[in-house]
N, C-alpha and C. Protein backbone atom coordinates (compact mmCIF):
# COMPACT_ATOMS: atom_id res chain seq x y z
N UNK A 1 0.85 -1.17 0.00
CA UNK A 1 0.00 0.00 0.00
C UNK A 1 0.90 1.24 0.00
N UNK A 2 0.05 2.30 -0.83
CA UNK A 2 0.97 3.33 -0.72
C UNK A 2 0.60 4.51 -0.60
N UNK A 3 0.98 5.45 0.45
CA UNK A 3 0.31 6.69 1.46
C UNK A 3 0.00 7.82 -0.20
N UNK A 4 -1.73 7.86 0.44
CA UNK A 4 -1.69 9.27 -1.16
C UNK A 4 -1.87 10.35 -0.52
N UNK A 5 -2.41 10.76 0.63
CA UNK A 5 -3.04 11.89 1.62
C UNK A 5 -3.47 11.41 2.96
N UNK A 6 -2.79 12.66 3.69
CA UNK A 6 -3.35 12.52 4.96
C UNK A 6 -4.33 14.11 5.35
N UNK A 7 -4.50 13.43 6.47
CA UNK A 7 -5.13 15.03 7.50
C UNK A 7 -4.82 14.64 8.81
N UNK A 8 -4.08 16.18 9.60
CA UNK A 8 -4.32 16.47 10.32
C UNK A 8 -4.89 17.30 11.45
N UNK A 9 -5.72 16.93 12.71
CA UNK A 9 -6.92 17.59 13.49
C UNK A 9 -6.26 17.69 14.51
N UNK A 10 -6.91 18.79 15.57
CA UNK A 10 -6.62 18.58 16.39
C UNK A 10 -5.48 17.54 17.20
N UNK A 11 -4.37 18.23 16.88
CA UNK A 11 -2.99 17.94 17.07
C UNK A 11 -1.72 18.84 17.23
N UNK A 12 -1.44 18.91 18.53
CA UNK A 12 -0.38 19.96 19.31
C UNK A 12 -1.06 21.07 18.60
N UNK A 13 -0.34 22.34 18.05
CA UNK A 13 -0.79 23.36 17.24
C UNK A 13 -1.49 23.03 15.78
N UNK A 14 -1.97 21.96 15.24
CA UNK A 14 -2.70 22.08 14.56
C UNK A 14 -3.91 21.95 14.70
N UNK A 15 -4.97 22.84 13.79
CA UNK A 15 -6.43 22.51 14.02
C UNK A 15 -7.09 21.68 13.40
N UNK A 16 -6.91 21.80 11.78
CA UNK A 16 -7.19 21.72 10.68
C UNK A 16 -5.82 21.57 9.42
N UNK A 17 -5.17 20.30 9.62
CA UNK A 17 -4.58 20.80 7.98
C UNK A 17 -5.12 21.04 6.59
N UNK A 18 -5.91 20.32 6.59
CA UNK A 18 -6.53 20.03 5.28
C UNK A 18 -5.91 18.60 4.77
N UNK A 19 -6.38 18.38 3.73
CA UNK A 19 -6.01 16.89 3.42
C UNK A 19 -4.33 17.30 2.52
N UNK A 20 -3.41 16.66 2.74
CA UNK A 20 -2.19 16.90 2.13
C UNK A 20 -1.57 15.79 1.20
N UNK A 21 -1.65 16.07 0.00
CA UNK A 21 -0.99 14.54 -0.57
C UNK A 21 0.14 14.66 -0.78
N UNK A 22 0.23 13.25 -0.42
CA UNK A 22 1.90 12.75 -0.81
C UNK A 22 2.25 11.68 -1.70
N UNK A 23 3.05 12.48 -2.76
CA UNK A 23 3.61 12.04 -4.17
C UNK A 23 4.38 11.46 -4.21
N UNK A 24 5.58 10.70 -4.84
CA UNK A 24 6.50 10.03 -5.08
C UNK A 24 7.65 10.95 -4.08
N UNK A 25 7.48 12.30 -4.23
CA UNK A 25 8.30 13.30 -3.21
C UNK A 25 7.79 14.34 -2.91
N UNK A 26 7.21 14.27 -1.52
CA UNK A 26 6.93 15.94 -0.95
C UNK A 26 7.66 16.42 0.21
N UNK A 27 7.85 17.72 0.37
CA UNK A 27 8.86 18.29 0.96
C UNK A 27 7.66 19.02 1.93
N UNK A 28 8.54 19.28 2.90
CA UNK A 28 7.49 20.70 3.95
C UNK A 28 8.52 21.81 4.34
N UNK A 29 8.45 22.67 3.76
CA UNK A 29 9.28 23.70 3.88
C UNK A 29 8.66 24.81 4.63
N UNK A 30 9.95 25.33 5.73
CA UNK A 30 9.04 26.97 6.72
C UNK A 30 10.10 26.63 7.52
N UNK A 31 10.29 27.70 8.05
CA UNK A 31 10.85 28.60 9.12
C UNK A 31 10.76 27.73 10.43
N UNK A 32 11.61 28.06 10.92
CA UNK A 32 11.63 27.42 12.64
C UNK A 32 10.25 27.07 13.43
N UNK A 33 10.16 26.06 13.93
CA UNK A 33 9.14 26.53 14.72
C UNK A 33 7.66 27.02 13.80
N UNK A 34 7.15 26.57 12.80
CA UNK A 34 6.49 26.77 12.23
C UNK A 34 5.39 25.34 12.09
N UNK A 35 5.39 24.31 12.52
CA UNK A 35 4.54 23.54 12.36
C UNK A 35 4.78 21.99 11.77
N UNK A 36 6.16 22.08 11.16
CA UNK A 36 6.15 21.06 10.47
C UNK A 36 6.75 19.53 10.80
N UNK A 37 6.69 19.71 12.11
CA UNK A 37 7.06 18.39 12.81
C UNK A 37 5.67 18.00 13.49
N UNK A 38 4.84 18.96 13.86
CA UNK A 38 3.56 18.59 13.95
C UNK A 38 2.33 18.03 12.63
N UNK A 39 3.06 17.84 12.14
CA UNK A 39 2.38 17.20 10.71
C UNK A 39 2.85 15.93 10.08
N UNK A 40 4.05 15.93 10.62
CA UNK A 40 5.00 14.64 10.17
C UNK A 40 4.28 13.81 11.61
N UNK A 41 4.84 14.06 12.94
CA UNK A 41 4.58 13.18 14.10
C UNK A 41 3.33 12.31 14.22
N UNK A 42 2.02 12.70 13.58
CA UNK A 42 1.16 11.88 13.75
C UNK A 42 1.46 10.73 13.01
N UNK A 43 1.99 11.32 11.24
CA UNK A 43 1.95 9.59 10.95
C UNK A 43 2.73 8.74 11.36
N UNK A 44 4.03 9.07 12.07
CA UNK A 44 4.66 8.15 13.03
C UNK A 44 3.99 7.46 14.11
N UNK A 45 2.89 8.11 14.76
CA UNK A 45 2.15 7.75 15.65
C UNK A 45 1.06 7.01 14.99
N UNK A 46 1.06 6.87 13.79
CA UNK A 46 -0.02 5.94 13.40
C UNK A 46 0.13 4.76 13.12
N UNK A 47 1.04 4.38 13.13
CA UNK A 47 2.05 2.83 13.39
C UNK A 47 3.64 3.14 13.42
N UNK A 48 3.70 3.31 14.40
CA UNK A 48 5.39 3.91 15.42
C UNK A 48 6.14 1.93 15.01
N UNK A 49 7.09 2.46 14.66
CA UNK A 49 7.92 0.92 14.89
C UNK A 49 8.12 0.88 16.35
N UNK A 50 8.31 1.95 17.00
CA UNK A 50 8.31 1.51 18.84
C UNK A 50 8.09 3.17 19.44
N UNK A 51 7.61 2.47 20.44
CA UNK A 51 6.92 3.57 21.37
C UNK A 51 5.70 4.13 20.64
N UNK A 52 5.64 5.84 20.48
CA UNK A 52 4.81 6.33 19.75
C UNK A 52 3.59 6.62 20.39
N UNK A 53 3.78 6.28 21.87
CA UNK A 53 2.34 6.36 22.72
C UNK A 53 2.06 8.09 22.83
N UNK A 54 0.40 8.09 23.17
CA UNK A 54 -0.26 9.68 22.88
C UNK A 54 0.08 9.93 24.27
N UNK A 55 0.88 11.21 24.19
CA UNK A 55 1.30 11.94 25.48
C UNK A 55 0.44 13.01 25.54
N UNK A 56 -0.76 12.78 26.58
CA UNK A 56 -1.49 14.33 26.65
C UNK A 56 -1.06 15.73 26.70
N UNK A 57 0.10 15.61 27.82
CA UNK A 57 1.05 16.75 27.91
C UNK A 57 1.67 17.41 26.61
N UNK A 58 1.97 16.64 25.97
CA UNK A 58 2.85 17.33 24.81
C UNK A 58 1.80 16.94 23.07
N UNK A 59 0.67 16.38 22.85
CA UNK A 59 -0.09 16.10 21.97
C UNK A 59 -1.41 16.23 21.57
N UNK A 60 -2.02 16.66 22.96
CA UNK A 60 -3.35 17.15 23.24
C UNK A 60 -2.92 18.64 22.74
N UNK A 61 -3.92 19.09 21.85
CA UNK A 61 -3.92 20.24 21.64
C UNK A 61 -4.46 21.37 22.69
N UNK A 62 -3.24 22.53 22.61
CA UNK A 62 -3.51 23.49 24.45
C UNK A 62 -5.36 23.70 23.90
N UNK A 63 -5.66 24.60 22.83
CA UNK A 63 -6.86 25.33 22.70
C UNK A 63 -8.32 24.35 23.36
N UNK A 64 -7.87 22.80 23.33
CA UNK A 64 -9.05 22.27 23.49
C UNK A 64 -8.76 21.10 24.36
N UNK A 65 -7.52 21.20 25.03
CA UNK A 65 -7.64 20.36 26.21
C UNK A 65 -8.32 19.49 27.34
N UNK A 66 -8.87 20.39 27.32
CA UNK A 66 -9.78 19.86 28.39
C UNK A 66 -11.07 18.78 27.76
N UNK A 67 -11.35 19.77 26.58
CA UNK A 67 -12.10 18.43 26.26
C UNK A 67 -11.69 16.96 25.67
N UNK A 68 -10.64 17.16 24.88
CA UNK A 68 -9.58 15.99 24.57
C UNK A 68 -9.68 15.18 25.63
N UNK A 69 -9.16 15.76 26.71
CA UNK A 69 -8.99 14.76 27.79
C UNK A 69 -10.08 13.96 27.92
N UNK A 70 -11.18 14.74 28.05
CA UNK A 70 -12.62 14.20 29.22
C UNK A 70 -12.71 13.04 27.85
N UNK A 71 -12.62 13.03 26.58
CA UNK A 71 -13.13 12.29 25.98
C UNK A 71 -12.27 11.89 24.70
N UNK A 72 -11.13 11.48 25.01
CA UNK A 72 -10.24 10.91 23.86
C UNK A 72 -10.42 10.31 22.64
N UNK A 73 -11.79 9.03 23.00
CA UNK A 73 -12.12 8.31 21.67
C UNK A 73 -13.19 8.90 20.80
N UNK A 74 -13.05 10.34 21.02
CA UNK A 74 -14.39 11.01 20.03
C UNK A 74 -13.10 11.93 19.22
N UNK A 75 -12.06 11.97 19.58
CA UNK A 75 -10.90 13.09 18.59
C UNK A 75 -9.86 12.03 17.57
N UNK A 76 -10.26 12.80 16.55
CA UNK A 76 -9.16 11.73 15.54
C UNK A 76 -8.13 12.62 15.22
N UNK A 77 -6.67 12.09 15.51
CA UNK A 77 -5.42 13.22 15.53
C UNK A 77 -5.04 13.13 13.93
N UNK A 78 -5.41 11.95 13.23
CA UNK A 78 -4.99 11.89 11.93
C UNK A 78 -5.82 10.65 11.14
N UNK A 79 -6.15 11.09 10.16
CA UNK A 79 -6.41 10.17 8.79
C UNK A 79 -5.36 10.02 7.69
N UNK A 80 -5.41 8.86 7.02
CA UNK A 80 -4.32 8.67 5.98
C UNK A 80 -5.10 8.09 5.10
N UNK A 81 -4.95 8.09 3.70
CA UNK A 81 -5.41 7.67 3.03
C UNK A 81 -4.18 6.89 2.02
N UNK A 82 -4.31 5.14 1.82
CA UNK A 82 -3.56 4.37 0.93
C UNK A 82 -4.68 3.98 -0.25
N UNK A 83 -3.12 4.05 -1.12
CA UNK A 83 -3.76 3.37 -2.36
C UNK A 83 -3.41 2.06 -2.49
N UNK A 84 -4.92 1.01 -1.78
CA UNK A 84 -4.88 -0.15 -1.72
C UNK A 84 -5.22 -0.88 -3.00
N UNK A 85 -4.85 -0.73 -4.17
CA UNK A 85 -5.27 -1.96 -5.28
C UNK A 85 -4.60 -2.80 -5.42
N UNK A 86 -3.49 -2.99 -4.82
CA UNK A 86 -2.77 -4.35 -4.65
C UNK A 86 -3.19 -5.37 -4.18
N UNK A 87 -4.12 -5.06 -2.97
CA UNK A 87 -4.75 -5.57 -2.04
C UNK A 87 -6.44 -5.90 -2.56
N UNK A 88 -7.10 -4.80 -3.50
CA UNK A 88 -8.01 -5.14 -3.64
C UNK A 88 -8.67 -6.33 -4.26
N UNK A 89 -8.15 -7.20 -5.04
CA UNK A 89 -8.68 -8.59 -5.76
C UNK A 89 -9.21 -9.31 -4.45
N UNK A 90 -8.30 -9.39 -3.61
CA UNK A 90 -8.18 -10.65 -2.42
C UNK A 90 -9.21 -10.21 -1.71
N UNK A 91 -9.68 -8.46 -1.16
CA UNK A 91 -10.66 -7.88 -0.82
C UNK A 91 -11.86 -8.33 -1.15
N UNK A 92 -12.11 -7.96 -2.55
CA UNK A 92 -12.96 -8.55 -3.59
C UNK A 92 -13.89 -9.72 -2.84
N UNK A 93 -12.60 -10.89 -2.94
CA UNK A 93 -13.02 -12.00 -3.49
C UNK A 93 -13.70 -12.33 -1.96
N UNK A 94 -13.11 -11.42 -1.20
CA UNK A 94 -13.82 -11.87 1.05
C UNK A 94 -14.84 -11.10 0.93
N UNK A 95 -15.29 -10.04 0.18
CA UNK A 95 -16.68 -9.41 0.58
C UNK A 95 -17.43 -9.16 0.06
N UNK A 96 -17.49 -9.62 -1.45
CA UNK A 96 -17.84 -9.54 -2.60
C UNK A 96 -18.18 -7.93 -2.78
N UNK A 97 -17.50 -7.25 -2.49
CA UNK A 97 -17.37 -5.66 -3.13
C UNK A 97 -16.71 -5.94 -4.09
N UNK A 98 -16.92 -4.82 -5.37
CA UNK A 98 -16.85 -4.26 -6.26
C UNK A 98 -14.65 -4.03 -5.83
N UNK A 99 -14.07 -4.51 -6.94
CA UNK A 99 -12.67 -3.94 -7.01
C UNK A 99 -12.50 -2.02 -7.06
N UNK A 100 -13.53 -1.36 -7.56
CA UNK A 100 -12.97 0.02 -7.22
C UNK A 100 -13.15 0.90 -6.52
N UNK A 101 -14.42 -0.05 -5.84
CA UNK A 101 -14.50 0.73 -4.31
C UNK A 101 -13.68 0.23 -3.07
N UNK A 102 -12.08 -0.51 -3.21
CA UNK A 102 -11.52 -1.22 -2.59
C UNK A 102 -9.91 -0.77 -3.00
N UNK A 103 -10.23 0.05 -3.69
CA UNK A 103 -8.80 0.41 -4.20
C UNK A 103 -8.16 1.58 -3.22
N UNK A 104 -8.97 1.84 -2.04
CA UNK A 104 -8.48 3.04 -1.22
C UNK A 104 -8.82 2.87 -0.29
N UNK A 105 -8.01 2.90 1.10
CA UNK A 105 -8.68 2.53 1.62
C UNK A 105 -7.71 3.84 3.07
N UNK A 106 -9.07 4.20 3.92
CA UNK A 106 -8.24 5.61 4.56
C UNK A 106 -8.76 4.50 6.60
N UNK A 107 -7.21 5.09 7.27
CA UNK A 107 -6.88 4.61 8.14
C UNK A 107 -6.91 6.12 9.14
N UNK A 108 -8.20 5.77 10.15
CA UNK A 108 -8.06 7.40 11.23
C UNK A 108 -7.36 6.49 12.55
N UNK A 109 -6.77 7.64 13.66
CA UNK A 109 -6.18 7.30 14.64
C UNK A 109 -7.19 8.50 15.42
N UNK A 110 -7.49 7.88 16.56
CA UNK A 110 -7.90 8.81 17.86
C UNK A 110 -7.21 8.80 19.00
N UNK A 111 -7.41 9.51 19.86
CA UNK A 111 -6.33 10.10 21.21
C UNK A 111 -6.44 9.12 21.91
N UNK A 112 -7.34 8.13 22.08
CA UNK A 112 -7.62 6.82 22.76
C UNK A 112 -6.86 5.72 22.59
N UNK A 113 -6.16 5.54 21.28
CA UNK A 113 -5.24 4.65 20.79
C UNK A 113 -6.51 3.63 20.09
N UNK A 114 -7.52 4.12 19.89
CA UNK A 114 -8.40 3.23 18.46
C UNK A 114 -7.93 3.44 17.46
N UNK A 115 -8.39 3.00 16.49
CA UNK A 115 -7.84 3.15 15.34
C UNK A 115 -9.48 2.83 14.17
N UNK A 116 -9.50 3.41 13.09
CA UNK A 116 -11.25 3.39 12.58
C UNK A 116 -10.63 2.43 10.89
N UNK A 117 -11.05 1.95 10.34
CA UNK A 117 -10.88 1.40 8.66
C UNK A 117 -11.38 1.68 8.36
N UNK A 118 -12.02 2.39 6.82
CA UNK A 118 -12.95 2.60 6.13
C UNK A 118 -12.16 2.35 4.70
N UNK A 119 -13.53 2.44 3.85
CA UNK A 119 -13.23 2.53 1.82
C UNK A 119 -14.14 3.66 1.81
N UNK A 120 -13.13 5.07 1.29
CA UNK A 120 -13.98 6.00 0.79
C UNK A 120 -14.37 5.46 -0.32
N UNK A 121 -14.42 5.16 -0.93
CA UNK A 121 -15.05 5.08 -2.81
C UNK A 121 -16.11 4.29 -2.21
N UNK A 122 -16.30 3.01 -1.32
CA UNK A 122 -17.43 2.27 -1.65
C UNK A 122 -18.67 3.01 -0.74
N UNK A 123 -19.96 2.85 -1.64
CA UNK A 123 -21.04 3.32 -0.73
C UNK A 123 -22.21 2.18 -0.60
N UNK A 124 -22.17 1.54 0.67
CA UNK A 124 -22.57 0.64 0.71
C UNK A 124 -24.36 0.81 0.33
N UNK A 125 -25.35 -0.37 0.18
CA UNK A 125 -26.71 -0.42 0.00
C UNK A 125 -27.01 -0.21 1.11
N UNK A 126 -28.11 0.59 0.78
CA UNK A 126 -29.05 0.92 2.30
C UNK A 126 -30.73 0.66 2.18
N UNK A 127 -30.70 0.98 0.97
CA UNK A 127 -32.13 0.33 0.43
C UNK A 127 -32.18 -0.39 -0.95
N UNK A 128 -33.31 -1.14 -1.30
CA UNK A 128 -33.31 -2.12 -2.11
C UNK A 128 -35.12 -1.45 -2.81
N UNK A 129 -35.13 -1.35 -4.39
CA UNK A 129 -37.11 -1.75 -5.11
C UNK A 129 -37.60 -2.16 -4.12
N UNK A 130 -39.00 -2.23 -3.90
CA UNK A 130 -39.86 -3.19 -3.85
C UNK A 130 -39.94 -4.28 -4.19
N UNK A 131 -39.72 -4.13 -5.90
CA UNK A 131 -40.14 -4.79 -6.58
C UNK A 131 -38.93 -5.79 -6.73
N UNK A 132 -37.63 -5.68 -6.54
CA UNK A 132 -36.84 -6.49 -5.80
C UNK A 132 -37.03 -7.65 -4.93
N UNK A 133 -37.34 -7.36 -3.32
CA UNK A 133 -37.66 -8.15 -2.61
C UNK A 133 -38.73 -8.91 -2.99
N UNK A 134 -40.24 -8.00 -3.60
CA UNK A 134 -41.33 -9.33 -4.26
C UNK A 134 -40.66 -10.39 -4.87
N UNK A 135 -39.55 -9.87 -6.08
CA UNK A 135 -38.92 -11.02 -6.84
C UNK A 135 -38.74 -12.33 -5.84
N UNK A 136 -37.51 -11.93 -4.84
CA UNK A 136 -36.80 -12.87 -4.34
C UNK A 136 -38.21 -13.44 -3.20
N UNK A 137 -39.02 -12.74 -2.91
CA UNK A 137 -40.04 -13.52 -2.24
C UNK A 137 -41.06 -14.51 -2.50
């Protein structure tokens, strides 16, 4: 799999990045002290080869602390989004989804240490005809 965009929320000084993609090479360029280790650190924290644990003190964002705290598994510090089509046939063939709603697949982290899976592209059924179910009935 291979990272196309992330976001980061509510994280140390960030509020809002916006979604940021990453190409074969992206750079983050600025001035001291400007933000850009707070943008890199989550995706380390989103599978750390070691350690990587959420330090309230230094990762909870100051502006909204308090509520971070009271309730960790409602804040997501980062989403990533991979481009899973390597993966998607084998997907496929376990859930019988469609290969191109399986070709992406975005990974959130919350302050709780959960972690969420989703497929943006696929939108699952929620309703079915009538005249559907008569068939099969």
């Amino acid at each position: 799999m291979k990272l196309t965009k992330f976001q980061i929320t509510n994280f140390r000084s960030v509020v809002d990045s916006g979604w940021i993609d990453a190409d074969g090479v992206t750079a983050l360029v600025g001035v001291n002290e400007s933000g850009k280790t707070n943008l890199l650190l989550p995706l380390w924290k989103l599978n750390p080869a070691s350690e990587g644990e959420i330090k309230p003190t230094s990762d909870y964002p100051k502006a909204n602390y308090a509520a971070v705290r009271a309730a960790p598994g409602e804040f997501r510090f980062i989403a990533a989004r991979f481009d899973s089509s390597d993966l998607a046939s084998a997907l496929s063939k376990m859930t019988g989804v469609a290969l191109e709603a399986l070709s992406e697949v975005e990974v959130s982290k919350y302050f709780d240490g959960g972690y969420t899976i989703s497929f943006p592209r696929h939108a699952p059924v929620t309703s079915i005809a009538r005249s559907q179910v008569s068939d099969v009935l």
